[in-house]
N, C-alpha and C. Protein backbone atom coordinates (compact mmCIF):
# COMPACT_ATOMS: atom_id res chain seq x y z
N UNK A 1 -12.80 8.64 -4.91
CA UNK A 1 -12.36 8.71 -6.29
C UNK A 1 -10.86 8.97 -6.31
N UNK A 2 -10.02 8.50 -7.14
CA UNK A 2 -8.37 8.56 -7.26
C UNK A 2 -8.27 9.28 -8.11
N UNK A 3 -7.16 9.99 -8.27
CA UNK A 3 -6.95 11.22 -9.27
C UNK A 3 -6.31 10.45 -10.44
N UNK A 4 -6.04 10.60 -11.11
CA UNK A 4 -5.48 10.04 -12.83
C UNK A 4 -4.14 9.38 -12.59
N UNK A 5 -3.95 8.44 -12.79
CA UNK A 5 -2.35 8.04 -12.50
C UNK A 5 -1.89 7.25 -13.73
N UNK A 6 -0.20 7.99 -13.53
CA UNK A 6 0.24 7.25 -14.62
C UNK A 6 0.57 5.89 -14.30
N UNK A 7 0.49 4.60 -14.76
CA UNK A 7 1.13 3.44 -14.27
C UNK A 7 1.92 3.58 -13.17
N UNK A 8 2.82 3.80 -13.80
CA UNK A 8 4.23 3.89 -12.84
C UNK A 8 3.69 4.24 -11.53
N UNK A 9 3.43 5.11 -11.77
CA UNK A 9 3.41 6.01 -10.07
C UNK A 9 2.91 4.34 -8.84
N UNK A 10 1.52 4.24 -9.46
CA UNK A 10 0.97 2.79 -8.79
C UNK A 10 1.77 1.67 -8.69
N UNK A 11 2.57 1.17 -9.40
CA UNK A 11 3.40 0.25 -9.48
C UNK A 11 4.39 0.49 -8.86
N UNK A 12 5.01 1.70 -8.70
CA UNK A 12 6.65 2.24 -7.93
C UNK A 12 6.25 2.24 -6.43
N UNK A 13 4.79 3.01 -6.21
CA UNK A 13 4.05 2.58 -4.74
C UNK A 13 3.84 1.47 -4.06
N UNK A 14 3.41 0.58 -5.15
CA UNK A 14 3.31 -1.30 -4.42
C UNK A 14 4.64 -1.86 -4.24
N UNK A 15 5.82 -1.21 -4.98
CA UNK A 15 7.11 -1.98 -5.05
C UNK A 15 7.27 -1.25 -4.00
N UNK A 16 7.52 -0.20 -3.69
CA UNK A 16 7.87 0.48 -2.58
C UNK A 16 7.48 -0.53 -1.19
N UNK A 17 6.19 -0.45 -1.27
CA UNK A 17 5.78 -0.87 0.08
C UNK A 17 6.05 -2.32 0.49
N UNK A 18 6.14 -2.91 -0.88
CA UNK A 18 7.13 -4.49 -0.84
C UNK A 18 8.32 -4.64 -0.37
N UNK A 19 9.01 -3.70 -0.53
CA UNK A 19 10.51 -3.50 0.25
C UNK A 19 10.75 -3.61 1.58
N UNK A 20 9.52 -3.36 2.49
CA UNK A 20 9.74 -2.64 4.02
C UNK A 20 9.61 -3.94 4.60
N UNK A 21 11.01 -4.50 5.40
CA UNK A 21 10.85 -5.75 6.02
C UNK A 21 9.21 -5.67 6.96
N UNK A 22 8.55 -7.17 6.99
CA UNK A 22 8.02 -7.20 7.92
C UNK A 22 6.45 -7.35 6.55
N UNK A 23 6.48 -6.55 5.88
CA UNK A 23 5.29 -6.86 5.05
C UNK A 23 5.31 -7.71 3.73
N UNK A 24 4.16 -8.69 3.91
CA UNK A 24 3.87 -10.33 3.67
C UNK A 24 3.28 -9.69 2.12
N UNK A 25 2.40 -8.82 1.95
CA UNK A 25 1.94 -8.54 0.76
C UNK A 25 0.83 -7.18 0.79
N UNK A 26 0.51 -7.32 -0.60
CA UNK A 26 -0.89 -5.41 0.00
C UNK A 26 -1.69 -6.96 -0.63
N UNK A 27 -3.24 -5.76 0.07
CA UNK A 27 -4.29 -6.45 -0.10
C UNK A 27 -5.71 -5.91 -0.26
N UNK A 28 -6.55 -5.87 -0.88
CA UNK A 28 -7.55 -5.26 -1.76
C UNK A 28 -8.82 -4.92 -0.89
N UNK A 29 -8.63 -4.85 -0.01
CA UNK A 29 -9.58 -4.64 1.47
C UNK A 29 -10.67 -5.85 1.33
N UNK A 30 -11.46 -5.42 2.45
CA UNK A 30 -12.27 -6.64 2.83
C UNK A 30 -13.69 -6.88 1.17
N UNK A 31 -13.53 -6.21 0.89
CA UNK A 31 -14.77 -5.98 -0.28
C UNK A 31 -13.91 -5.54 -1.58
N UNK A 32 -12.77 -5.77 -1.45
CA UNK A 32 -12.05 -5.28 -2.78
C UNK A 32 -11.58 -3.74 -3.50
N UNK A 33 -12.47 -2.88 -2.31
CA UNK A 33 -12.48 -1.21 -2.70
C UNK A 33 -10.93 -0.53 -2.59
N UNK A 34 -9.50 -1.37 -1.94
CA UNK A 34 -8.44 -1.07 -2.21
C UNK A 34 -7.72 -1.37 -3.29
N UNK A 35 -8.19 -0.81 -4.51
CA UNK A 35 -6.80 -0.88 -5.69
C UNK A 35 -6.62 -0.24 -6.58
N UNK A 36 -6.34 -0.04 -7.63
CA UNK A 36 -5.84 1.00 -8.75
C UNK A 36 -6.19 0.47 -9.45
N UNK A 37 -7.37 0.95 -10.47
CA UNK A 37 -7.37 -0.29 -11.56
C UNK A 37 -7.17 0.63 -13.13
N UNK A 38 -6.36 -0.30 -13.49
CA UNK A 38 -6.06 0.20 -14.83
C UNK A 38 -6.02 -0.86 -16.01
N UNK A 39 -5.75 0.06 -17.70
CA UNK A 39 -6.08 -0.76 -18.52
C UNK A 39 -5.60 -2.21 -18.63
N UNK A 40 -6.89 -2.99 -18.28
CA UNK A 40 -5.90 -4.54 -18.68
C UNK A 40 -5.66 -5.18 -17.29
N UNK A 41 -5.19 -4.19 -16.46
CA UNK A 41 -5.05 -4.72 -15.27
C UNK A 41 -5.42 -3.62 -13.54
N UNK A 42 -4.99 -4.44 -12.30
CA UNK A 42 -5.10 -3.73 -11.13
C UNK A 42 -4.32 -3.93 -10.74
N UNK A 43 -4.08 -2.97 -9.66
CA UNK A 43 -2.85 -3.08 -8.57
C UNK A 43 -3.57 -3.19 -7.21
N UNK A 44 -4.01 -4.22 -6.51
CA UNK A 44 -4.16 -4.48 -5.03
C UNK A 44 -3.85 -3.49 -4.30
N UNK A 45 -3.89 -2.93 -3.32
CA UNK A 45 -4.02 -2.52 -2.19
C UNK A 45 -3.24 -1.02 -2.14
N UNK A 46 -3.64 -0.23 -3.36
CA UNK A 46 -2.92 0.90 -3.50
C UNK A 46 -3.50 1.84 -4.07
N UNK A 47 -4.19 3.20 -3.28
CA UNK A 47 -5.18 3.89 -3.77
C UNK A 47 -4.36 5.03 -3.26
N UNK A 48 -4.12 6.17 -5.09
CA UNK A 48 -4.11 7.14 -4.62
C UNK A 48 -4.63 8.51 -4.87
N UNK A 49 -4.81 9.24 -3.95
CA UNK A 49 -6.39 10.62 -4.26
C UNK A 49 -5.56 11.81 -4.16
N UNK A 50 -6.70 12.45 -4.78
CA UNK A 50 -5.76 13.84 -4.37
C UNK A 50 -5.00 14.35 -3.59
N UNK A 51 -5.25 14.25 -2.22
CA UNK A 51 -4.66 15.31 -1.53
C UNK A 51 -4.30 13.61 -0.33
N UNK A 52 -4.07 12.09 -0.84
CA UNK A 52 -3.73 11.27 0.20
C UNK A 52 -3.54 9.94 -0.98
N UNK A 53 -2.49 8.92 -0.27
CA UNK A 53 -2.06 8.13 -0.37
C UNK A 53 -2.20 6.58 0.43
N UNK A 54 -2.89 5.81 0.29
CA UNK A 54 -3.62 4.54 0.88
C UNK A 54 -3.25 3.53 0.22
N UNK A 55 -2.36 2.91 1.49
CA UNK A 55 -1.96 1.10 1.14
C UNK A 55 -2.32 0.48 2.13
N UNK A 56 -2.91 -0.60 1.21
CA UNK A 56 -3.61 -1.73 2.72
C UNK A 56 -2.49 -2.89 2.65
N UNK A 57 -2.16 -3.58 3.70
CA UNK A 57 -0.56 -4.25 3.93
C UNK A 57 -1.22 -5.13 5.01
N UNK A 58 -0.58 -6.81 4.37
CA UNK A 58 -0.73 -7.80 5.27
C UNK A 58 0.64 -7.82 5.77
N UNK A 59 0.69 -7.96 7.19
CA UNK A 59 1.75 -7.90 8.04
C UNK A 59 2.12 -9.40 8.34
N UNK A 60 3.76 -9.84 8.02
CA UNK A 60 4.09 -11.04 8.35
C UNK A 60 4.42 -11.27 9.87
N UNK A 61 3.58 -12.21 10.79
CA UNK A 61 4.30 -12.33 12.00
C UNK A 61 5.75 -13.04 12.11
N UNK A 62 6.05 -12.72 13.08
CA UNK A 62 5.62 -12.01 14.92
C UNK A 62 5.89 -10.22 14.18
N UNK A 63 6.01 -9.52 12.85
CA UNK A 63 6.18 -8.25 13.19
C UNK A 63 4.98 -7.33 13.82
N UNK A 64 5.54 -6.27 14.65
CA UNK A 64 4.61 -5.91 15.12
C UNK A 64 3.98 -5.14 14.17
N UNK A 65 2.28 -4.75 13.93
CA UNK A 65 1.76 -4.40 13.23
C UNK A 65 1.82 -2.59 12.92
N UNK A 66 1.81 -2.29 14.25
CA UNK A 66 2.09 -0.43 14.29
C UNK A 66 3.55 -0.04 13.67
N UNK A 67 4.13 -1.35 14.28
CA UNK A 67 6.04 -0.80 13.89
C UNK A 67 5.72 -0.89 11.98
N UNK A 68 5.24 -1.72 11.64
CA UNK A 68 5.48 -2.21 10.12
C UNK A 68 4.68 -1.22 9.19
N UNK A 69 3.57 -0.54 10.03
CA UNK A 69 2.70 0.21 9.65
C UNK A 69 3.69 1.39 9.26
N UNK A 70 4.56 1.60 10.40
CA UNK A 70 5.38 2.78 10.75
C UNK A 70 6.57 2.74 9.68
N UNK A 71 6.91 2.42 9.38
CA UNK A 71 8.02 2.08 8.33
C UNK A 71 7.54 2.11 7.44
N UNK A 72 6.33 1.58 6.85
CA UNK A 72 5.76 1.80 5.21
C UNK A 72 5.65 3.06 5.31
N UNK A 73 5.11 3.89 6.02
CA UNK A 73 4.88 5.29 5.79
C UNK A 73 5.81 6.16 5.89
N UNK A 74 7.40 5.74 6.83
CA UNK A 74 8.65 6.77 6.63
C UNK A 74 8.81 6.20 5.40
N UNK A 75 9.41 5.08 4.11
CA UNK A 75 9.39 4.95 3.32
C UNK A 75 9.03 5.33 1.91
N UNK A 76 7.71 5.81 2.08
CA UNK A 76 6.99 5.97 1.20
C UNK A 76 6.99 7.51 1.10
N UNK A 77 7.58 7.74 2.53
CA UNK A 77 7.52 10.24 2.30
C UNK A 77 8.75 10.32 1.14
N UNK A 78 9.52 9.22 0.84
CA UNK A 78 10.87 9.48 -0.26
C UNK A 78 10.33 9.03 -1.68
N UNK A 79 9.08 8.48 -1.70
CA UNK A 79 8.22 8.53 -3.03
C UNK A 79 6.91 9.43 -3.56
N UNK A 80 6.34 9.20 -1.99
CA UNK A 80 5.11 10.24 -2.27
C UNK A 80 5.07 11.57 -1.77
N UNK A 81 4.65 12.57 -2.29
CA UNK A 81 4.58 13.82 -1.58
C UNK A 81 2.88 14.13 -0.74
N UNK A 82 2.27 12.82 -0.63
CA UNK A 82 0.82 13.47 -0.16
C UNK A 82 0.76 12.10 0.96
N UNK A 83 -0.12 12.75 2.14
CA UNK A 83 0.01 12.06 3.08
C UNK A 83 0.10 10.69 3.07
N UNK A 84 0.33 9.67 4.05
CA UNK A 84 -0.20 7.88 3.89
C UNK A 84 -0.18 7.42 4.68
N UNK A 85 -1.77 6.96 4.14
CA UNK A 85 -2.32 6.35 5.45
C UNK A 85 -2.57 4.65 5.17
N UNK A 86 -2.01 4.40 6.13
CA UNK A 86 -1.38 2.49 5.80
C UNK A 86 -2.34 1.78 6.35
N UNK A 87 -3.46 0.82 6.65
CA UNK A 87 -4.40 0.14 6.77
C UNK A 87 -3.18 -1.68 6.74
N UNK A 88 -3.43 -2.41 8.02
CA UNK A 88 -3.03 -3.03 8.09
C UNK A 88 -4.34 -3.97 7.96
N UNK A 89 -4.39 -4.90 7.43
CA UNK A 89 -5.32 -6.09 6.50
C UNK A 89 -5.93 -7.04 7.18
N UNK A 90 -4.42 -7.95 7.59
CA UNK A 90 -4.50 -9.06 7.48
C UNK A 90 -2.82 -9.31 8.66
N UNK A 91 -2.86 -10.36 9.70
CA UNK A 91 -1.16 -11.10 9.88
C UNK A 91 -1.01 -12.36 8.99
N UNK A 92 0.13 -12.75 9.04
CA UNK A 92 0.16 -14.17 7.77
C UNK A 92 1.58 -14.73 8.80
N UNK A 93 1.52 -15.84 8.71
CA UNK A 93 2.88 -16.87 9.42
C UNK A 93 3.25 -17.58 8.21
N UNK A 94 4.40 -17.35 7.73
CA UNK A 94 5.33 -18.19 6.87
C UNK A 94 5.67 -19.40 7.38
C-alpha cells in the first residue's frame, strides 16, 4: 500500500529518474503492480510507501545495468528522504 501523495511528489520522482543518463524509460512491472495511480491518471513505474521509495527503470544498452541502477538512487537521496530501491525491468537498444 503507498502512503497519500501529492501529485507532484510522483511526477518530480519519474522526472527525476528520467534525467539519469543511461535510463530508456520506468516501467509498470511485469503485471502492472509498479505505479501511482491517481485521479484521471498513473504514473508507471513509481511507487511510494511509507518508510521506501520504488522505481522500476528500463535500462538503455550497452549501459551497465547495476551502474544505472546506481545513479538513479544517488540522484534521487537529493529528492527523496526514504530509502530506494530501483528494480531494473527491462534493456532496450535505440
Amino acid at each position: 500500500m503507498t502512503a497519500p501523495l501529492e501529485p507532484e511528489q510522483a511526477d518530480l520522482i519519474a522526472a527525476a529518474v528520467l534525467e539519469v543518463p543511461g535510463v530508456a524509460g520506468l516501467h509498470a512491472g511485469i503485471f502492472g503492480e509498479a505505479v501511482t495511480v491517481l485521479p484521471g491518471r498513473r504514473i508507471d513505474g513509481v511507487v511510494v510507501g511509507h518508510e521506501s521509495c520504488s522505481v522500476h527503470i528500463i535500462v538503455r544498452y550497452p549501459g551497465n545495468p547495476d551502474a544505472v541502477a546506481l545513479a538513479v538512487q544517488e540522484h534521487l537521496a537529493r529528492t527523496v528522504r526514504t530509502p530506494v530501491v530501483v528494480t531494473v525491468e527491462d534493456l532496450t537498444v535505440d
